[in-house]
PDB file of N, CA and C in Angstrom:
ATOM      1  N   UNK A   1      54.609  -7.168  92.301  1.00  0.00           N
ATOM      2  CA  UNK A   1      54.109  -8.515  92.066  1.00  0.00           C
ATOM      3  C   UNK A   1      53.413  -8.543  90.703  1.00  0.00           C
ATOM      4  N   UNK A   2      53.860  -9.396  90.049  1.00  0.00           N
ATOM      5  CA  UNK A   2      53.416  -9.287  88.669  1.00  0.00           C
ATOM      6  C   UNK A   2      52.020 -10.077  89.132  1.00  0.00           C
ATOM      7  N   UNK A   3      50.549  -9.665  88.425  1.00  0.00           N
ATOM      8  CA  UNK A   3      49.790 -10.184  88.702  1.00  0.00           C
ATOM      9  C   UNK A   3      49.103 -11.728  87.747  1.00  0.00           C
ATOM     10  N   UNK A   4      49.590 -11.282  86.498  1.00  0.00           N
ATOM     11  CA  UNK A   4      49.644 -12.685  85.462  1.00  0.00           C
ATOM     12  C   UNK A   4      50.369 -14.126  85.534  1.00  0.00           C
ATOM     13  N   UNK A   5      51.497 -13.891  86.402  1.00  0.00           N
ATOM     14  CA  UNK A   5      52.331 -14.882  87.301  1.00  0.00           C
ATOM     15  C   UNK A   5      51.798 -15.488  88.405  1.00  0.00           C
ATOM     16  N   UNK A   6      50.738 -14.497  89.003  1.00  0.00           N
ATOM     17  CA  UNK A   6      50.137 -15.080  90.278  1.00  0.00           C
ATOM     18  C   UNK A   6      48.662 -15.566  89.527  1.00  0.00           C
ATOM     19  N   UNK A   7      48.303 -15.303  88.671  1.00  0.00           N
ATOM     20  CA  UNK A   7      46.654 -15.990  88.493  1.00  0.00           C
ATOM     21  C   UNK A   7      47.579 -17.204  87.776  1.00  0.00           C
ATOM     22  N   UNK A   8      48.067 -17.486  87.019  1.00  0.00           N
ATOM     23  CA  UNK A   8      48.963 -18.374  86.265  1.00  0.00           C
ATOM     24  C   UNK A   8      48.642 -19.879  87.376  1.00  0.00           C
ATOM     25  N   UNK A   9      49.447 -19.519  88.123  1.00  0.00           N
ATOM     26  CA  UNK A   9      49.438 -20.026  89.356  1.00  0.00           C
ATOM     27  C   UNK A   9      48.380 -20.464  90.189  1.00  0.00           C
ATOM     28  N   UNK A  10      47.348 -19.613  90.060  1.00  0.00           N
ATOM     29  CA  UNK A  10      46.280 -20.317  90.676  1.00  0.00           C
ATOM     30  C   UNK A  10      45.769 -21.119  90.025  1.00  0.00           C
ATOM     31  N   UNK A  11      45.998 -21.106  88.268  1.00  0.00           N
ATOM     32  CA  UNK A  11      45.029 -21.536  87.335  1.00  0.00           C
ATOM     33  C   UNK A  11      46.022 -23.471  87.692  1.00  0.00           C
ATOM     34  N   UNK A  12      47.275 -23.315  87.730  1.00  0.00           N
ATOM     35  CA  UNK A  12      47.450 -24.159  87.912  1.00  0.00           C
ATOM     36  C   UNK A  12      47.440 -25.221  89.292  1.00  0.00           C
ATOM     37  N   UNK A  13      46.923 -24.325  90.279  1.00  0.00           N
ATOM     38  CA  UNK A  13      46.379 -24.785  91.990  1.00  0.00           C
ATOM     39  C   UNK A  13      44.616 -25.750  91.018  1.00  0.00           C
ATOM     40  N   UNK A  14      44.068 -25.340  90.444  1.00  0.00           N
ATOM     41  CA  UNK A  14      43.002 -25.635  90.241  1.00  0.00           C
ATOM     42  C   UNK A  14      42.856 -26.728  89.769  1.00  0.00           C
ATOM     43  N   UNK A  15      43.767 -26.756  88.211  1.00  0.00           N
ATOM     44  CA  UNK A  15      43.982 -28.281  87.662  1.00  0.00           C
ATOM     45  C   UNK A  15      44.754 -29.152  88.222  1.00  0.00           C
ATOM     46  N   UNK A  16      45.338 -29.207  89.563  1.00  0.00           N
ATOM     47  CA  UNK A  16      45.978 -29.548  90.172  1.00  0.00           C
ATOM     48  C   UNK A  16      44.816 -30.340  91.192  1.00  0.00           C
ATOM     49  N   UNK A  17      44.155 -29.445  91.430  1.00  0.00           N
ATOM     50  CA  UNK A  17      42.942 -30.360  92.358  1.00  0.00           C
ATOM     51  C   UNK A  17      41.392 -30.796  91.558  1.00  0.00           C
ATOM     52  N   UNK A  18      41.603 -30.902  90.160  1.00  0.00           N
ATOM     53  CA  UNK A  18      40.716 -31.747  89.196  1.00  0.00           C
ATOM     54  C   UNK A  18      39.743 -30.454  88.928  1.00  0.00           C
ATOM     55  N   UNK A  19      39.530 -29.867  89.125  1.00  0.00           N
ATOM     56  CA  UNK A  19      38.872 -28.372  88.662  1.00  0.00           C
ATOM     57  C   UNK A  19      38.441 -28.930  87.070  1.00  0.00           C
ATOM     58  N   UNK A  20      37.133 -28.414  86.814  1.00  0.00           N
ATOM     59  CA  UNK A  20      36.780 -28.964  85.608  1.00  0.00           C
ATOM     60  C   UNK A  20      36.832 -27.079  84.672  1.00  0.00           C
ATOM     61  N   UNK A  21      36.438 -27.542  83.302  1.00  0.00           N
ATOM     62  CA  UNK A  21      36.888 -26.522  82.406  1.00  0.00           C
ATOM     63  C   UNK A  21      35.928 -25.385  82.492  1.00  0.00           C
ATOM     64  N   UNK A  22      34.650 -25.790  83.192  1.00  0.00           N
ATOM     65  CA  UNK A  22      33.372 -24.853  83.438  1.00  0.00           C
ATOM     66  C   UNK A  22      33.879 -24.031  84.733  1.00  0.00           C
ATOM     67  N   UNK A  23      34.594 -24.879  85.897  1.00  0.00           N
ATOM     68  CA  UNK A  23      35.070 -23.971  87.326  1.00  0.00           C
ATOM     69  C   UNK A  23      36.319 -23.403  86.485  1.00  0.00           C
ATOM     70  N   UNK A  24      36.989 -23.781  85.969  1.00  0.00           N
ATOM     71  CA  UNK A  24      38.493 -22.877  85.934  1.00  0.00           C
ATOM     72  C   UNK A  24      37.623 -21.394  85.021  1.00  0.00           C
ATOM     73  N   UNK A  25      36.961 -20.996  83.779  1.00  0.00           N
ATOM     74  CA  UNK A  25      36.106 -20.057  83.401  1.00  0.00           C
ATOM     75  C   UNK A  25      35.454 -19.337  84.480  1.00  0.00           C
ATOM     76  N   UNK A  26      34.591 -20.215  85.340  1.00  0.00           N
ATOM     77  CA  UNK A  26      34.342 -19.443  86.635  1.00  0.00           C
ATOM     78  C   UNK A  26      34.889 -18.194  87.339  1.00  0.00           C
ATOM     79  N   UNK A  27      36.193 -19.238  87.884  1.00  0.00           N
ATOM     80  CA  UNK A  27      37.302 -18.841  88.300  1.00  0.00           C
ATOM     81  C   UNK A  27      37.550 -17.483  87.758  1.00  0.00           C
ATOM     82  N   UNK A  28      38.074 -17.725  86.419  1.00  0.00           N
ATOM     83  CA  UNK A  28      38.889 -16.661  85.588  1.00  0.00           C
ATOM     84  C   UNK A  28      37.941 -15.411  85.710  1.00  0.00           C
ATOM     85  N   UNK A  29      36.604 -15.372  85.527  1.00  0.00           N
ATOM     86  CA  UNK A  29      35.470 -14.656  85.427  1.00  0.00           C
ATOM     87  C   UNK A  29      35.751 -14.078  86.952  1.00  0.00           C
ATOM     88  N   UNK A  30      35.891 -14.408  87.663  1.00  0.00           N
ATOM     89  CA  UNK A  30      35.931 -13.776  88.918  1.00  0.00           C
ATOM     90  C   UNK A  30      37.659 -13.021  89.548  1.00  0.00           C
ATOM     91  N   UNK A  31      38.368 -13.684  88.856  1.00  0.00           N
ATOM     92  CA  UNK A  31      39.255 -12.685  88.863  1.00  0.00           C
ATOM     93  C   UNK A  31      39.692 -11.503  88.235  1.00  0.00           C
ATOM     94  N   UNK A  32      38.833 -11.465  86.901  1.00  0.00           N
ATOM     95  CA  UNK A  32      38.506 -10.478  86.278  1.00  0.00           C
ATOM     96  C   UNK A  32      38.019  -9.187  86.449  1.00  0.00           C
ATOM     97  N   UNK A  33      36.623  -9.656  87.698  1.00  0.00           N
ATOM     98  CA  UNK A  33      35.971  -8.961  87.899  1.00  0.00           C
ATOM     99  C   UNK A  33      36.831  -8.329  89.081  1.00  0.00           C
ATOM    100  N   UNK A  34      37.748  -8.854  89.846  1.00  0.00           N
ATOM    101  CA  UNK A  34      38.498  -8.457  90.967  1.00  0.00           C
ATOM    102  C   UNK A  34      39.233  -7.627  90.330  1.00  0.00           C
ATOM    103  N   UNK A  35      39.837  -7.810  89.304  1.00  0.00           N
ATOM    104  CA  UNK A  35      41.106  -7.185  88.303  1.00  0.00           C
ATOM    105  C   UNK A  35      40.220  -5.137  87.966  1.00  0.00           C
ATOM    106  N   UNK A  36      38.782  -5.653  88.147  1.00  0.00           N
ATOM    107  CA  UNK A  36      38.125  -4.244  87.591  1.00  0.00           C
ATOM    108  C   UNK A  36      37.854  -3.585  88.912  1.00  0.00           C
ATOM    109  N   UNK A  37      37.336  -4.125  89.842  1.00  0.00           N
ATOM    110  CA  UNK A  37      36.284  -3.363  91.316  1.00  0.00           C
ATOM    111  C   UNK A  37      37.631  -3.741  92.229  1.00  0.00           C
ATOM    112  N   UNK A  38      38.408  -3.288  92.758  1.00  0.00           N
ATOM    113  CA  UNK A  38      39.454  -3.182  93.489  1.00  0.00           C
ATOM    114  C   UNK A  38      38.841  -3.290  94.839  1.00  0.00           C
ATOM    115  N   UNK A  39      37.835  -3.452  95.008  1.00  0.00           N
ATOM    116  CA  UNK A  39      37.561  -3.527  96.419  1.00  0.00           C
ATOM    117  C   UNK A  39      37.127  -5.877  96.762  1.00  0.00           C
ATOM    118  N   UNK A  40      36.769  -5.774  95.342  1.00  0.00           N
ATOM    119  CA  UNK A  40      36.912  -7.375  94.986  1.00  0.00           C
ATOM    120  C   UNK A  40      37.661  -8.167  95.368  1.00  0.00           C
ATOM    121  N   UNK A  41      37.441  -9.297  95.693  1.00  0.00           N
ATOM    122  CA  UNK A  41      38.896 -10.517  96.201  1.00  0.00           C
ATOM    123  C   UNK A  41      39.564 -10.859  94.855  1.00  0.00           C
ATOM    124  N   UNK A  42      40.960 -10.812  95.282  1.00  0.00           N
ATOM    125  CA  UNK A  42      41.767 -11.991  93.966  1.00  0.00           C
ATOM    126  C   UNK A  42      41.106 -13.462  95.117  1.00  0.00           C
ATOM    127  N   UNK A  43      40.657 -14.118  94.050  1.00  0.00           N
ATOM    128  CA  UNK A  43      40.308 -15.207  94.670  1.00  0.00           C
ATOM    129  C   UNK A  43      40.773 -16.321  95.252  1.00  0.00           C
ATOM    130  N   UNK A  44      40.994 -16.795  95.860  1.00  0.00           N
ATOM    131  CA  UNK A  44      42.020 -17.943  96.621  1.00  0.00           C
ATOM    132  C   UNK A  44      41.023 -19.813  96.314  1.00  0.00           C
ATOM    133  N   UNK A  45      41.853 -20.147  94.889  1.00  0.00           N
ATOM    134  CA  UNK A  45      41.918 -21.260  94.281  1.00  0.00           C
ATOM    135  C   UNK A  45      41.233 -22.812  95.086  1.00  0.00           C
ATOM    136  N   UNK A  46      41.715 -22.746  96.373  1.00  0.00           N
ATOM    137  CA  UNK A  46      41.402 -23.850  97.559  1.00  0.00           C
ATOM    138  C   UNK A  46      39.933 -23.523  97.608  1.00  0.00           C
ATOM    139  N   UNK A  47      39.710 -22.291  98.631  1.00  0.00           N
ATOM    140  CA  UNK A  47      38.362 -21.625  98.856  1.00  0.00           C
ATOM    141  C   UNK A  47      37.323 -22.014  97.521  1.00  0.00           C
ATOM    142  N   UNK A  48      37.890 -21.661  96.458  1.00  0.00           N
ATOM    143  CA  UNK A  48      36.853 -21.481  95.162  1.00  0.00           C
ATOM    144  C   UNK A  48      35.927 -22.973  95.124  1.00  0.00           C
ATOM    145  N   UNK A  49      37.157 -24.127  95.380  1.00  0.00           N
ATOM    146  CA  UNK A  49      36.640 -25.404  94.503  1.00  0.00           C
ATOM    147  C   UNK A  49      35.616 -26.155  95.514  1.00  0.00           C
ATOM    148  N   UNK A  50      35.919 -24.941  96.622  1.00  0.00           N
ATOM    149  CA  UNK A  50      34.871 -24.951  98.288  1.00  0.00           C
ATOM    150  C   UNK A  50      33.068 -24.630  97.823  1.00  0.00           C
ATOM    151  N   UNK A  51      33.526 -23.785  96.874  1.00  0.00           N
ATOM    152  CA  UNK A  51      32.174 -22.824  96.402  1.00  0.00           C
ATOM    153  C   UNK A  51      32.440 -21.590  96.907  1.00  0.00           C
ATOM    154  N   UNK A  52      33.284 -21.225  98.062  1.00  0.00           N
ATOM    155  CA  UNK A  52      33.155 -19.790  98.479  1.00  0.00           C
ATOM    156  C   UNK A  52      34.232 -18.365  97.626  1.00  0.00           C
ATOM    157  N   UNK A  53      34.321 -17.404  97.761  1.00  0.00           N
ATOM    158  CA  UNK A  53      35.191 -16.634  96.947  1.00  0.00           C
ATOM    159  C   UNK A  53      35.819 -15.696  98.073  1.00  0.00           C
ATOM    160  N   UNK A  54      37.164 -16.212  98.659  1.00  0.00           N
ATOM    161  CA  UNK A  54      38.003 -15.635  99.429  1.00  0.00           C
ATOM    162  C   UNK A  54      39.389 -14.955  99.302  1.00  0.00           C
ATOM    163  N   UNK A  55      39.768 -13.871  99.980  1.00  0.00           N
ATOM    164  CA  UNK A  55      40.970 -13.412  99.479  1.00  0.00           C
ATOM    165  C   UNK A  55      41.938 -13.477  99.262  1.00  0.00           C
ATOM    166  N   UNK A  56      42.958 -13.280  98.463  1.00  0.00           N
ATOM    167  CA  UNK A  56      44.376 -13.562  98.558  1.00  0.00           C
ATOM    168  C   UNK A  56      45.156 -12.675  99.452  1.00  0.00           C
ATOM    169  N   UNK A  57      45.889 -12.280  99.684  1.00  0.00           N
ATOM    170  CA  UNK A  57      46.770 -11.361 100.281  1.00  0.00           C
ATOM    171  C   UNK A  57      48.320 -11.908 100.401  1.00  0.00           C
ATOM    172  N   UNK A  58      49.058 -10.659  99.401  1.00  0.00           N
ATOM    173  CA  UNK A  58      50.177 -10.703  99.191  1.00  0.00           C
ATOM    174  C   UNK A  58      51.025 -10.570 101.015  1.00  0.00           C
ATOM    175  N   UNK A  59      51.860 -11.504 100.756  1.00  0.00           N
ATOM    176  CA  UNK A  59      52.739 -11.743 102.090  1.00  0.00           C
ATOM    177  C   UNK A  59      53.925 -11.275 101.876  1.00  0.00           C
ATOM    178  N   UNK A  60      55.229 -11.909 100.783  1.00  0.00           N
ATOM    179  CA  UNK A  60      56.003 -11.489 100.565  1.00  0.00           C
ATOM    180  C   UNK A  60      56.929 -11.644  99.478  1.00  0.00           C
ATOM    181  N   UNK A  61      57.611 -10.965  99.133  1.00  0.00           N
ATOM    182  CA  UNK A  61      58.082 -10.938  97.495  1.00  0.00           C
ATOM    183  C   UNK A  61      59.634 -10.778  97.637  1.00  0.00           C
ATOM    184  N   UNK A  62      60.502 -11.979  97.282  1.00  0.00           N
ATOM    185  CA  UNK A  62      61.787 -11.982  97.713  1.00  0.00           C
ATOM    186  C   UNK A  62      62.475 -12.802  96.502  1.00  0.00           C
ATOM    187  N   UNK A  63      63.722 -12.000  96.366  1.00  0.00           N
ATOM    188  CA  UNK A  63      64.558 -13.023  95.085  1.00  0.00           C
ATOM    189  C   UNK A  63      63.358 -13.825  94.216  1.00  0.00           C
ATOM    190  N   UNK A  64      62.674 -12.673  93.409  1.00  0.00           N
ATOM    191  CA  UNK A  64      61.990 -13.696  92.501  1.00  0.00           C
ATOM    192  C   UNK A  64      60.623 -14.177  92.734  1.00  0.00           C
ATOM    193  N   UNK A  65      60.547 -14.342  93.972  1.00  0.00           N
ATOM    194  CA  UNK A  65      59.448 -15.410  94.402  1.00  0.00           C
ATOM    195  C   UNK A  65      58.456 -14.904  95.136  1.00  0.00           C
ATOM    196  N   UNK A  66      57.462 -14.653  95.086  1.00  0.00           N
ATOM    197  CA  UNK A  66      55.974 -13.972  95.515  1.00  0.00           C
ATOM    198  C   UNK A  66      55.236 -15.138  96.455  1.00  0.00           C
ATOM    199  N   UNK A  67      54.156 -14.636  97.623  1.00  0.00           N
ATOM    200  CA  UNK A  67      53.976 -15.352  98.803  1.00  0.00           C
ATOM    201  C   UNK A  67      52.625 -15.232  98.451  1.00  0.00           C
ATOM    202  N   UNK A  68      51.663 -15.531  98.540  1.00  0.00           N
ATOM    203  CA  UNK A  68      50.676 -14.931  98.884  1.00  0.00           C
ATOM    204  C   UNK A  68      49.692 -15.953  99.877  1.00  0.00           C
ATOM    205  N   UNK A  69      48.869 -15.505 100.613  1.00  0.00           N
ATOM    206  CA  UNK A  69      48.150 -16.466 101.589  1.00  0.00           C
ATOM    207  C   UNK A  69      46.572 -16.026 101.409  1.00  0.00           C
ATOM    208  N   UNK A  70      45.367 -17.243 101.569  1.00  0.00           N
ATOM    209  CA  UNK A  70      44.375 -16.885 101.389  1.00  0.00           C
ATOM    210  C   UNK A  70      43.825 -16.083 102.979  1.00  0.00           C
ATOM    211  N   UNK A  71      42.913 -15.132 103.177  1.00  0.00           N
ATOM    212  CA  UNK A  71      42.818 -14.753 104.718  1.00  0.00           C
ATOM    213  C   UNK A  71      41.679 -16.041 105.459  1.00  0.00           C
ATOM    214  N   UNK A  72      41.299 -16.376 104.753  1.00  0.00           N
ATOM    215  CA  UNK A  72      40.060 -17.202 105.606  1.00  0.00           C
ATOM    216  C   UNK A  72      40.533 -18.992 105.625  1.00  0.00           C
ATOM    217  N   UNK A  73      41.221 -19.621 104.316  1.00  0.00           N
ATOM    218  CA  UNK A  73      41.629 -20.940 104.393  1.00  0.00           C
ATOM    219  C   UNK A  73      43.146 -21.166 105.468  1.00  0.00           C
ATOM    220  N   UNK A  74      43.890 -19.838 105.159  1.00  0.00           N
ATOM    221  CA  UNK A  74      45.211 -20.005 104.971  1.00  0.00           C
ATOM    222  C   UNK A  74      46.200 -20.377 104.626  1.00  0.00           C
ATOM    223  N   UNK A  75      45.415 -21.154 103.092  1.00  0.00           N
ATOM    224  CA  UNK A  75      46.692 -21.261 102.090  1.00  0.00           C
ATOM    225  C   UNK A  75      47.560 -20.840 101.936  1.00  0.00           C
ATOM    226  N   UNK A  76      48.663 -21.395 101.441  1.00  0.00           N
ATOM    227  CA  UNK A  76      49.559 -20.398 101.265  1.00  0.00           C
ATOM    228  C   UNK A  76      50.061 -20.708  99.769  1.00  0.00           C
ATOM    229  N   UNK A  77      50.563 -19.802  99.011  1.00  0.00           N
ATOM    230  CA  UNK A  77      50.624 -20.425  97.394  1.00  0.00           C
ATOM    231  C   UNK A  77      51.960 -19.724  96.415  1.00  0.00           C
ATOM    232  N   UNK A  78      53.251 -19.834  96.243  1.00  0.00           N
ATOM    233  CA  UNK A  78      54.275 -19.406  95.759  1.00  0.00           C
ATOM    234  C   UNK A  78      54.147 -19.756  94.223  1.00  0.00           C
ATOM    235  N   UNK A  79      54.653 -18.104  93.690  1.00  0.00           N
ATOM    236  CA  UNK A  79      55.194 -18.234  92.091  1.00  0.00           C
ATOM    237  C   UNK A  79      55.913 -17.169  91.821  1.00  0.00           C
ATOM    238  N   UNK A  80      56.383 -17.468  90.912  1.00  0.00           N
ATOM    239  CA  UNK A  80      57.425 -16.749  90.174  1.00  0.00           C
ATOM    240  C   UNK A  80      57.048 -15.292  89.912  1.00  0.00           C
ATOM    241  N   UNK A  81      57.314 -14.411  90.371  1.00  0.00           N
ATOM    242  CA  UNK A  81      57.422 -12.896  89.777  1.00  0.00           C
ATOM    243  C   UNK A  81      58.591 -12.130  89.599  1.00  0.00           C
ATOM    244  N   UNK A  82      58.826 -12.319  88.253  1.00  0.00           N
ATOM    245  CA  UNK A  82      60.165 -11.465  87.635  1.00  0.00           C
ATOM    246  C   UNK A  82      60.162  -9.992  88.094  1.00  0.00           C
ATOM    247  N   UNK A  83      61.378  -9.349  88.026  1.00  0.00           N
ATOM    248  CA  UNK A  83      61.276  -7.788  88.489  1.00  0.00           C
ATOM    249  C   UNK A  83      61.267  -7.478  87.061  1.00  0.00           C
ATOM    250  N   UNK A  84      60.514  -6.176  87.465  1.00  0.00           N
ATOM    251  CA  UNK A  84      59.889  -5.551  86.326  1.00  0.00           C
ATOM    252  C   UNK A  84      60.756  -4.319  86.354  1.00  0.00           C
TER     253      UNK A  84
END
């Protein structure tokens, strides 16, 4: 799962639900920090604009297309991941 395809994606879940330019930085700041402490959430976009910081979890990756679901909202959120 390419992981720049999947934040891509969230960045665009965010401006999608009016996310202002101070939460999407937020945001990014916290996936960052997930990107470093592996024990960290990739953050799930819905949850965030909640105030809370919940996980993603990869579901499934087929012809192209990557799944992933938040564990606590149960979003669910598709994008593009090329094979590498």
């Amino acid at each position: 799962m390419a992981l720049e395809f999947m934040r891509d994606e969230m960045l665009r879940q965010l401006k999608a639900n009016a996310a202002t330019e101070s939460q999407i930085a937020e945001y990014l700041a916290e996936w960052k920090v997930a990107m470093i402490h592996t024990g960290k959430p990739l953050p799930c976009p819905s949850c965030f604009m909640n105030g809370e910081i919940n996980r993603l979890k990869a579901m499934s990756e087929k012809d192209g297309i990557a799944v992933v679901r938040c564990e606590q909202c149960r979003a669910y959120f598709k994008f593009e991941s090329p094979s590498e």
